[in-house]
Protein backbone atom coordinates (compact mmCIF):
# COMPACT_ATOMS: atom_id res chain seq x y z
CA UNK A 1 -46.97 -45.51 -19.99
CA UNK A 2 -45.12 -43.05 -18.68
CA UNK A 3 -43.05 -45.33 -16.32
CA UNK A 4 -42.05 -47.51 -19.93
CA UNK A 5 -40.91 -44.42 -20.87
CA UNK A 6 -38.60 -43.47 -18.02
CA UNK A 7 -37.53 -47.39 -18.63
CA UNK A 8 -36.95 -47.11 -21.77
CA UNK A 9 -35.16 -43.95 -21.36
CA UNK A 10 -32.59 -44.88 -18.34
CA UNK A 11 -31.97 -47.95 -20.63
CA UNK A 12 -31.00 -45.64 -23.71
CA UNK A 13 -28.61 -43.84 -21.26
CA UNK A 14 -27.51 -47.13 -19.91
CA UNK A 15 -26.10 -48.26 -23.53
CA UNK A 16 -24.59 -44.79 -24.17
CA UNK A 17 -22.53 -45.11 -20.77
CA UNK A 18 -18.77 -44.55 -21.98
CA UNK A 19 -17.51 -45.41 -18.15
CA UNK A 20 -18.64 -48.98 -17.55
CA UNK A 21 -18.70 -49.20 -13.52
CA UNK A 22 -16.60 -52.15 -12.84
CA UNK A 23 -17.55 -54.38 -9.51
CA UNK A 24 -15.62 -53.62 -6.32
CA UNK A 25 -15.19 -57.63 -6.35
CA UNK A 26 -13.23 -57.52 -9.18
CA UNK A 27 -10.93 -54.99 -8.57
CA UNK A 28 -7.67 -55.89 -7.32
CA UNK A 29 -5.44 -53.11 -5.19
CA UNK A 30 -1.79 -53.44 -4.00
CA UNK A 31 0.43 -50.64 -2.01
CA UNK A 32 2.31 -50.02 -5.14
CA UNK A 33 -0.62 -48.97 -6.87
CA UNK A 34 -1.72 -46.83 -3.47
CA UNK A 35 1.73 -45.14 -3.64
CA UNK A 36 1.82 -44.32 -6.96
CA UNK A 37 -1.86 -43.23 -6.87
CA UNK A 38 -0.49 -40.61 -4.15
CA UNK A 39 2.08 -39.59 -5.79
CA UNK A 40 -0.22 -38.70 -8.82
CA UNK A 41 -3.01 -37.24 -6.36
CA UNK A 42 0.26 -35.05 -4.57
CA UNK A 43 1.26 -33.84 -8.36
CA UNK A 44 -1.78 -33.16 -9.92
CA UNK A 45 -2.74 -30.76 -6.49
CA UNK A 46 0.76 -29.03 -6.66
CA UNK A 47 0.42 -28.57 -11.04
CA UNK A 48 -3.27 -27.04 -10.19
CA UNK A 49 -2.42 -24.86 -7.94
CA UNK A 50 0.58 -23.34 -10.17
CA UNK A 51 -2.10 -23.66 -13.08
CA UNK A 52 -4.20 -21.76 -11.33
CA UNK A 53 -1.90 -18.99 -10.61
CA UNK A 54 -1.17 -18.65 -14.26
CA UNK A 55 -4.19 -18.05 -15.01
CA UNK A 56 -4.62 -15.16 -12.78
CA UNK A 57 -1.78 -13.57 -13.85
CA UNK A 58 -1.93 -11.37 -17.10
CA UNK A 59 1.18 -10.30 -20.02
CA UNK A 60 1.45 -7.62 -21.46
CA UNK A 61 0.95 -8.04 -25.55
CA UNK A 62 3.12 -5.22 -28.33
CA UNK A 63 2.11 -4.51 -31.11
CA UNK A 64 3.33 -1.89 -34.08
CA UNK A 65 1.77 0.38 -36.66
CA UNK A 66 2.61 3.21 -38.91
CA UNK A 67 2.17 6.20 -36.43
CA UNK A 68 -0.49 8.21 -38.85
CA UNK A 69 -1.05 11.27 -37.13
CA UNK A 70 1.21 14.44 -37.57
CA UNK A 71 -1.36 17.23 -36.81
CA UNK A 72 -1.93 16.57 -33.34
CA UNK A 73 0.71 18.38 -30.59
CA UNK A 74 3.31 16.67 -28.73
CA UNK A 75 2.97 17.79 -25.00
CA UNK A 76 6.69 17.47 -22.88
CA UNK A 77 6.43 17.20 -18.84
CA UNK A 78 9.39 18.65 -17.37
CA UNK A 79 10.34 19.04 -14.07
CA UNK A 80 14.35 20.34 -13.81
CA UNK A 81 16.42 21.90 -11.38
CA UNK A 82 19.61 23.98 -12.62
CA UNK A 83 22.10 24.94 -9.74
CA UNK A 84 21.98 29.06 -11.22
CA UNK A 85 19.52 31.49 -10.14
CA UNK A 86 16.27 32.20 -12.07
CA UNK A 87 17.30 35.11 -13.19
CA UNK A 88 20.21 34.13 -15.03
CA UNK A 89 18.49 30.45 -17.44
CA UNK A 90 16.27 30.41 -19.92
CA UNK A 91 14.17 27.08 -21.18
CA UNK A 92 12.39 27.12 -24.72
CA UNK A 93 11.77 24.86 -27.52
CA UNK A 94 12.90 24.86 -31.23
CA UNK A 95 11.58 22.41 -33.65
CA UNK A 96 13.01 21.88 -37.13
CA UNK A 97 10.15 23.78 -38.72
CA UNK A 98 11.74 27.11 -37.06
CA UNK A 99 8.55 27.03 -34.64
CA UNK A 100 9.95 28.37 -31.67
CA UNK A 101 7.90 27.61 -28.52
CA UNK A 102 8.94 30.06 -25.21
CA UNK A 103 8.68 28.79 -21.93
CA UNK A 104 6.58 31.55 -20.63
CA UNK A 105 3.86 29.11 -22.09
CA UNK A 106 3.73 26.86 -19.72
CA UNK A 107 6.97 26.72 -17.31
CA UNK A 108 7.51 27.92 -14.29
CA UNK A 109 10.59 29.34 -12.88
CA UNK A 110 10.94 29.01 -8.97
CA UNK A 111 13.61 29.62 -7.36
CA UNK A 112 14.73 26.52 -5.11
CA UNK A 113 17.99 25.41 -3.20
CA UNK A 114 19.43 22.86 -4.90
CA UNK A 115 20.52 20.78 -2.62
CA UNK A 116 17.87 17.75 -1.12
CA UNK A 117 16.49 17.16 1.97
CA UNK A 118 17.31 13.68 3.38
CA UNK A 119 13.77 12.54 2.30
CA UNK A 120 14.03 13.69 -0.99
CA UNK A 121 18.03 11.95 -1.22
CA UNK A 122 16.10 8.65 -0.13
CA UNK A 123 13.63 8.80 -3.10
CA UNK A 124 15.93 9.99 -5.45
CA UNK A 125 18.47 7.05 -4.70
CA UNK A 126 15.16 4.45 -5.22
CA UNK A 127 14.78 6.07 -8.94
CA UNK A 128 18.12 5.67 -9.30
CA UNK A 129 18.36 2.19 -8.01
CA UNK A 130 15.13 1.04 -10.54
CA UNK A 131 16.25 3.11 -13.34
CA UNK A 132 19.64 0.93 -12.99
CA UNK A 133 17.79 -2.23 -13.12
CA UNK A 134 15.53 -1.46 -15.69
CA UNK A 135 18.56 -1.49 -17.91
CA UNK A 136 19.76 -4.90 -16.93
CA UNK A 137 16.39 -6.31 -17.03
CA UNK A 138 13.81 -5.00 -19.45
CA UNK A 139 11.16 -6.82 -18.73
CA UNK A 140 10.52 -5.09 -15.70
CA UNK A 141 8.29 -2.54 -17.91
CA UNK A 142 5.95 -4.52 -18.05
CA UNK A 143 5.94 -4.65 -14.22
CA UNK A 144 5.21 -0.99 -14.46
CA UNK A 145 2.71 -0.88 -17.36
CA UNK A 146 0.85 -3.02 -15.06
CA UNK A 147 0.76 -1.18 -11.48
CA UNK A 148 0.34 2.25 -13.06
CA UNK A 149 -1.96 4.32 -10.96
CA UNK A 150 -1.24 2.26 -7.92
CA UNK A 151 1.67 3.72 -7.16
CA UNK A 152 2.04 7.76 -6.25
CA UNK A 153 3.88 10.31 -8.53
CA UNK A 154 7.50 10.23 -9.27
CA UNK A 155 7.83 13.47 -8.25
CA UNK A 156 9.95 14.64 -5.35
CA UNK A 157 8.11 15.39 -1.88
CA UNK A 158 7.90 19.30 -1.01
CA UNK A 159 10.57 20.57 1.20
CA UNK A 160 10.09 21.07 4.79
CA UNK A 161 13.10 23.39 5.84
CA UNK A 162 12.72 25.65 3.29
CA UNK A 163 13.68 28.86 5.96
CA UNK A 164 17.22 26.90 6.25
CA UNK A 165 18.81 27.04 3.20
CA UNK A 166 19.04 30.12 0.68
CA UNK A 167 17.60 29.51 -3.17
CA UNK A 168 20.16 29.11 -5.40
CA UNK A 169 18.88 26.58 -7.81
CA UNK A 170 16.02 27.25 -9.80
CA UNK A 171 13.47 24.62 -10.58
CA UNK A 172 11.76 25.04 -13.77
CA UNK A 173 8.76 22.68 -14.20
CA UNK A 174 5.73 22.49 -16.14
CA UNK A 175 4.75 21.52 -19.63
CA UNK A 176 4.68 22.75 -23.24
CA UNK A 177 2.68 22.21 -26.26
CA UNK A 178 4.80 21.24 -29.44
CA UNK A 179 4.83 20.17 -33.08
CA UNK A 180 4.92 16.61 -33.97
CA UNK A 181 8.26 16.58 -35.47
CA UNK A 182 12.18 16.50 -34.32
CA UNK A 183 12.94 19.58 -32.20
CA UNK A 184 15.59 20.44 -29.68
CA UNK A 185 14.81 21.58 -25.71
CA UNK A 186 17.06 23.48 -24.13
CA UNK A 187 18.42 25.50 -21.13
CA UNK A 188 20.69 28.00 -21.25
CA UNK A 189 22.05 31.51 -20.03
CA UNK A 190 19.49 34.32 -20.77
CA UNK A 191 16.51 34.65 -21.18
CA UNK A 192 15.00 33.81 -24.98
CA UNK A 193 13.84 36.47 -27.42
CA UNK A 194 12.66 35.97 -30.78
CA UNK A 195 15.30 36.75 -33.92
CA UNK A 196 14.20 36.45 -37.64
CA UNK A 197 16.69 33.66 -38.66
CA UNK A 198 15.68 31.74 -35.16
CA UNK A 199 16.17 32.67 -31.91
CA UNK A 200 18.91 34.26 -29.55
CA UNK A 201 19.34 34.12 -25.73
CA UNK A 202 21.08 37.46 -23.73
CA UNK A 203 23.60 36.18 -21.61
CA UNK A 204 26.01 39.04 -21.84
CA UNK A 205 25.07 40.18 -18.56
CA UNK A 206 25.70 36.94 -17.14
CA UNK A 207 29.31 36.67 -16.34
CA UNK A 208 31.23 33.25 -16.82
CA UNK A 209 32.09 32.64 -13.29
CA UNK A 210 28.43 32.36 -12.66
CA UNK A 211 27.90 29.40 -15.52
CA UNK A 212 27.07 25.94 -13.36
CA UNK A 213 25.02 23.74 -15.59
CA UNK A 214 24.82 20.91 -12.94
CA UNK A 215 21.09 19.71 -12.53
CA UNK A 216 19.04 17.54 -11.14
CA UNK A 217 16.02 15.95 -14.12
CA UNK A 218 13.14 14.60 -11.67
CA UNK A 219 11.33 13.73 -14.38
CA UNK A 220 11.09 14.31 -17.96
CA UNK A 221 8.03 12.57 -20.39
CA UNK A 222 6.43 12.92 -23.57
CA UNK A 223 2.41 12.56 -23.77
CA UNK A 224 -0.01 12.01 -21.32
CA UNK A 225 1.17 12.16 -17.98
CA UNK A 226 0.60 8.62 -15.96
CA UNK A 227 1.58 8.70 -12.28
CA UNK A 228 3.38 5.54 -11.11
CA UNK A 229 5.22 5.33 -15.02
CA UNK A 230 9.13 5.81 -14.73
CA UNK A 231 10.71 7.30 -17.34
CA UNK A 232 14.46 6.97 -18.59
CA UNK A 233 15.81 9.70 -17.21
CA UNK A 234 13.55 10.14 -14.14
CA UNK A 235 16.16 10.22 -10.73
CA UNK A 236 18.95 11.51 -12.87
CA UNK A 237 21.63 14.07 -11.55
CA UNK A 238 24.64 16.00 -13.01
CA UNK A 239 27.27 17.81 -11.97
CA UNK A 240 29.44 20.01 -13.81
CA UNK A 241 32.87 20.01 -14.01
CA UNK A 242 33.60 23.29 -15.61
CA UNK A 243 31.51 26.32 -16.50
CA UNK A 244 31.63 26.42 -19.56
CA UNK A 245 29.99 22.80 -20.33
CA UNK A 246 27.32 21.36 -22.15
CA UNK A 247 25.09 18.75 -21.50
CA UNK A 248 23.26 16.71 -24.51
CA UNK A 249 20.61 14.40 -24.48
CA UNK A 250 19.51 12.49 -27.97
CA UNK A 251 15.84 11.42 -27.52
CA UNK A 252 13.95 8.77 -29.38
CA UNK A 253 10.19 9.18 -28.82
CA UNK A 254 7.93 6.45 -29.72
CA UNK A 255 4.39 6.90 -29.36
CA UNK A 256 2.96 4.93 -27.33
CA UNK A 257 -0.99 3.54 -26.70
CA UNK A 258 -1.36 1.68 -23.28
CA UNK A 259 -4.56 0.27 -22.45
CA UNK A 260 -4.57 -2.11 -19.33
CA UNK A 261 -7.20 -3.54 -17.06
CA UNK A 262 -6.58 -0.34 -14.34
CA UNK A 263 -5.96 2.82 -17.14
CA UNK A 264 -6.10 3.72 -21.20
CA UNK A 265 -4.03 6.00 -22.33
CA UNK A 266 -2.19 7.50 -25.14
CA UNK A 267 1.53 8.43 -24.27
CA UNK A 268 5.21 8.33 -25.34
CA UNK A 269 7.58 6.13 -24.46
CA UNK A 270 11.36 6.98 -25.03
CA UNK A 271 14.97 5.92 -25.70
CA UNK A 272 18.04 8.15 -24.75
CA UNK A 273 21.37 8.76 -25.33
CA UNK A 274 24.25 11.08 -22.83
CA UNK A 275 26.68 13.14 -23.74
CA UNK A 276 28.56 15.74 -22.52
CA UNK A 277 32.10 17.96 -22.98
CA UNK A 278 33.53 21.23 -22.26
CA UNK A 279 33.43 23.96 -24.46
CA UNK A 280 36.79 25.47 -25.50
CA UNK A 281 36.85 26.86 -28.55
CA UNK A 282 41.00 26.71 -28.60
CA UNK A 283 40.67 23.69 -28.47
CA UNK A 284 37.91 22.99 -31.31
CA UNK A 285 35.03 21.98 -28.92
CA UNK A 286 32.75 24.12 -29.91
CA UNK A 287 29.44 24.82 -28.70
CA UNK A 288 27.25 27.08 -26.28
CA UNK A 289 27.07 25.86 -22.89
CA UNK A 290 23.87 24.73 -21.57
CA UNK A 291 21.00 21.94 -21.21
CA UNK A 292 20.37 20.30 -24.32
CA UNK A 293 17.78 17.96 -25.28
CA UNK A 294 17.20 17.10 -28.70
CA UNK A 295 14.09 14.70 -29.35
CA UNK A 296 13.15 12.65 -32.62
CA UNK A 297 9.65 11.46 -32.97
CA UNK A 298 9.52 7.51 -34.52
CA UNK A 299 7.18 6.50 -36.98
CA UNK A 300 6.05 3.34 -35.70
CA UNK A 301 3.71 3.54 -32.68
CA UNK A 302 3.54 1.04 -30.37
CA UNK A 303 0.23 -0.78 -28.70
CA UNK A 304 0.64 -2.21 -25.66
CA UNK A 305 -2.48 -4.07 -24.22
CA UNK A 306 -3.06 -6.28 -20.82
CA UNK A 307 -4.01 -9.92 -21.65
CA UNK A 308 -5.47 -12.76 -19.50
CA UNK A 309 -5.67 -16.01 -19.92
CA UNK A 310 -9.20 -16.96 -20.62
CA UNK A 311 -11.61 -19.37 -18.49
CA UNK A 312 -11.82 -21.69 -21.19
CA UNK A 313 -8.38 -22.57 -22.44
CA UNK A 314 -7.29 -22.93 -18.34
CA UNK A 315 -9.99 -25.61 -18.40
CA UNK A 316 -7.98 -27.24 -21.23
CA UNK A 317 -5.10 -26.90 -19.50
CA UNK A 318 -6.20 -28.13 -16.45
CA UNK A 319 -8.15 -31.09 -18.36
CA UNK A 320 -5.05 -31.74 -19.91
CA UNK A 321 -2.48 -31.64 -16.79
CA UNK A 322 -5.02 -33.86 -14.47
CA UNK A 323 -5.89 -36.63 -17.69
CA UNK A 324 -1.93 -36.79 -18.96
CA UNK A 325 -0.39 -37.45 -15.25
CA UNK A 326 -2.93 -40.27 -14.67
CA UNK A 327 -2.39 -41.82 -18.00
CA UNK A 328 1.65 -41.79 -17.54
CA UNK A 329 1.76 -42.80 -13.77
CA UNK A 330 -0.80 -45.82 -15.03
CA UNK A 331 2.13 -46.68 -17.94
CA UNK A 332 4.67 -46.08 -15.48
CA UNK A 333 3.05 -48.43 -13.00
CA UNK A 334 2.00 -50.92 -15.46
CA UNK A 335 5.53 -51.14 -16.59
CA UNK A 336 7.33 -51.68 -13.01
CA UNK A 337 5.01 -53.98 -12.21
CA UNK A 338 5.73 -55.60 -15.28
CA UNK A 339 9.58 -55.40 -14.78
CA UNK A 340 9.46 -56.30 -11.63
CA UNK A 341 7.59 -59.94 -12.47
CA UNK A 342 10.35 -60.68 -14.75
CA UNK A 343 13.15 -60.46 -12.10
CA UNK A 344 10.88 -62.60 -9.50
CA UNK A 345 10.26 -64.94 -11.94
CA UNK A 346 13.83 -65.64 -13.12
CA UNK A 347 14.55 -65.60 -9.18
CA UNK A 348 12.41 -68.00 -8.96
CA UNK A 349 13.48 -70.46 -11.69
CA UNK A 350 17.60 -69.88 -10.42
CA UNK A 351 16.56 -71.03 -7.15
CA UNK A 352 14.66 -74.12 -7.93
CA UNK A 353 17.17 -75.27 -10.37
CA UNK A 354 20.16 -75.11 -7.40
CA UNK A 355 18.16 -77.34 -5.45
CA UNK A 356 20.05 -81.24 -5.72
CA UNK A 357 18.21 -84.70 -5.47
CA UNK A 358 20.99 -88.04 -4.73
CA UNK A 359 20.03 -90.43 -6.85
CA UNK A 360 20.95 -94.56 -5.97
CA UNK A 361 24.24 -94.41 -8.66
CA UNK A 362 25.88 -91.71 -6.20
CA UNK A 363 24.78 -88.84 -9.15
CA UNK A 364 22.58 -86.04 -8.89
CA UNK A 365 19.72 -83.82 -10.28
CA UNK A 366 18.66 -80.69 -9.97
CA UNK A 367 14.92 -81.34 -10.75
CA UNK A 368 12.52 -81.48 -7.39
CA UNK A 369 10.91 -85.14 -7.19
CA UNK A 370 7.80 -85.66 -7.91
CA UNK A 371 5.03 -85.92 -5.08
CA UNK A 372 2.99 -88.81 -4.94
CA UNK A 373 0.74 -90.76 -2.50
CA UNK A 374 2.94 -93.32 -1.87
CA UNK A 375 5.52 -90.79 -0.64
CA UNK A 376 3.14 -89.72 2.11
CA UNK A 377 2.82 -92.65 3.85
C-alpha cells in the first residue's frame, strides 16, 4: 500500500511538472547557438557580479519635519585661533532674547603661536582641498555621513616645537550651552562684562596698532560632536588686511538626526555665508572690528537614515536580469537564424536559375533537366 502511494504520488508530481525534460535525441545544437549561449553565460556573470555589488552598497535616505522642540539648548563646538594675545579678545554669545552667554562657561583661552607646524599646514591644506570639493560636488556628504567614526577628529595634531616659537595667537576652544533661537557669536577686543541694555567689551586699553583679526577656524559645529564629520567652515583661514576689520559669518543651522548602520545621533548641520570690510567710519563703514558669527536656527529638521537594499528585492533583480537576457538572446538568435535562411535561400534560387540547358532549336533554358533512368545508362 504504501508503495501505490509513493506511485501514485511521483505520478501527481509528474503531471504538475511545468519543465517537460525534452530527449537529448531530439535536440538539435549548432555553433551559433554555442556562441550566443556564451555570450549570454559571459553577460549574465558580468550583470551579477555588478548586481551584487549594488546590493552591498547602501544610500543615504532625507527626510523633513517641523523641528518641534524649542526648550532644549543648542550646544556650539568651537575651536579658533586669533593672531592677538589672550589678554587682549574676548568670545561670548548674544541671542536675540538678550541672553547673554560668557565664555568663561566653557572656553578656554590658551595662548598659542599662530603660525603651523609643517604637519599641521599638511592637514589643514587636506580640509581645505575637501571642503573645496564638497562645494562642487554635494553628494560627497553622503560619503561622510557614511564613514563617520572611522575616520579620526578634524582637529589639528598638537605641536611638537612648542619651545621654538613665542605665543602670540591665542586659541580659544571649547563649547557653550545656548538658547534655541537666532543669536550672534563673536570675538572681539576686551574682555565681556555684563551692561543692562546688553553687553559691552573694554578695549580702551587695547591700542589700535595691536587690532589683527586674522584667524585660523579649525572647526566650528552645532550639536553633538561626531568625529570624522566635516563641517563648512572646518580648514578655513583669514588674514586681515587692516586693523580695524571685521569679519562676518551668516549661519543657517538645520537640525539634523543621523542614524546610520556605524552611529545615531542628533546634530546640526549648517549653511554659511562670508563677508568681510574695513571699518572706517569717514567713510560710512561702520561697525566694531572683530569675529562675527551670527547663526539662525531653521525650522525644518532633517532625518537622514542609512538604507540597504534588501535580500529579497536583489533576488528579483537578479531573477529578473538572468530570465530577461536568456529570453532576448533566444529572440535575437531565433531571428538571425531566421534572417539568415532567407538570404541562403534566395542565394540559392539566383544560382539555380543562371544555370543554361541547349536545347536541339539552338535556344536555351534556364530550368535543370530532369533526371531519369534512361539518362544513367
Amino acid at each position: 500500500m504504501r508503495r501505490l502511494n509513493r506511485k501514485k504520488t511521483l505520478n501527481l508530481m509528474k503531471e504538475l511538472d511545468a519543465f517537460p525534460k525534452v530527449p537529448e535525441s531530439y535536440v538539435e545544437t549548432s555553433a551559433s547557438g554555442g556562441t550566443v549561449s556564451l555570450i549570454a553565460f559571459t553577460t549574465i556573470a558580468f550583470l551579477t557580479v555588478m548586481e551584487f555589488m549594488v546590493y552591498r552598497d547602501t544610500w543615504m535616505k532625507y527626510e523633513y519635519e517641523v523641528d518641534k522642540d524649542f526648550t532644549s539648548k543648542l550646544r556650539i563646538n568651537i575651536d579658533i585661533t586669533v593672531a592677538m594675545r589672550c589678554q587682549y579678545v574676548g568670545a561670548d554669545v548674544l541671542d536675540l532674547a538678550e541672553t547673554m552667554v560668557a565664555s568663561a562657561d566653557g572656553l578656554i583661552y590658551e595662548p598659542v603661536p599662530f603660525e603651523l607646524t609643517p604637519q599641521q599646514k599638511e592637514l589643514q591644506r587636506m580640509l581645505q582641498l575637501i571642503q573645496s570639493r564638497l562645494q562642487e560636488e554635494h553628494s560627497l556628504q553622503d560619503v561622510i555621513f557614511k564613514s563617520a567614526f572611522k575616520s579620526g577628529s578634524t582637529a589639528l595634531p598638537p605641536r611638537e616645537d612648542n619651545s621654538l616659537q613665542s605665543p602670540d595667537a591665542c586659541r580659544i576652544h571649547g563649547h557653550l550651552y545656548v538658547n534655541k533661537v537666532a543669536g550672534n557669536f563673536h570675538i572681539t577686543v576686551g574682555k565681556a562684562i555684563p551692561h543692562p541694555r546688553g553687553h559691552a567689551h573694554l578695549a580702551a586699553l587695547v591700542s589700535h596698532e595691536s587690532y589683527n583679526f586674522s584667524h585660523r577656524i579649525d572647526h566650528l559645529s552645532f550639536g553633538e560632536l561626531i568625529p570624522g564629520i566635516i563641517n563648512p567652515l572646518d580648514g578655513t583661514e583669514k588674514i586681515a588686511s587692516d586693523h580695524n576689520q571685521m569679519f562676518q559669518y551668516f549661519i543657517t543651522v538645520v537640525p539634523t538626526k543621523l542614524h546610520t548602520y556605524k552611529i545615531s545621533a542628533e546634530t546640526h548641520q549648517f549653511s554659511v555665508t562670508e563677508r568681510e570690510r574695513v571699518i572706517n567710519h569717514a567713510a560710512g563703514s561702520h561697525g566694531v572690528s572683530g569675529i562675527f558669527m551670527k547663526y539662525d536656527i531653521s525650522s525644518l529638521m532633517v532625518t537622514v537614515t542609512e538604507e540597504h537594499m534588501p535580500f529579497w528585492q536583489f533576488l528579483v533583480r537578479l531573477c529578473g536580469i538572468i530570465g530577461g537576457i536568456f529570453s532576448t538572446t533566444g529572440i535575437l538568435h531565433g531571428f538571425g537564424r531566421f534572417v539568415a535562411e532567407i538570404i541562403f535561400c534566395r542565394f540559392r534560387l539566383g544560382s539555380s536559375r543562371s544555370t543554361s540547358v541547349p536545347l536541339p532549336d539552338g535556344h536555351t533554358s534556364n530550368h535543370l533537366p530532369l533526371i531519369t533512368d534512361n539518362s544513367t545508362h
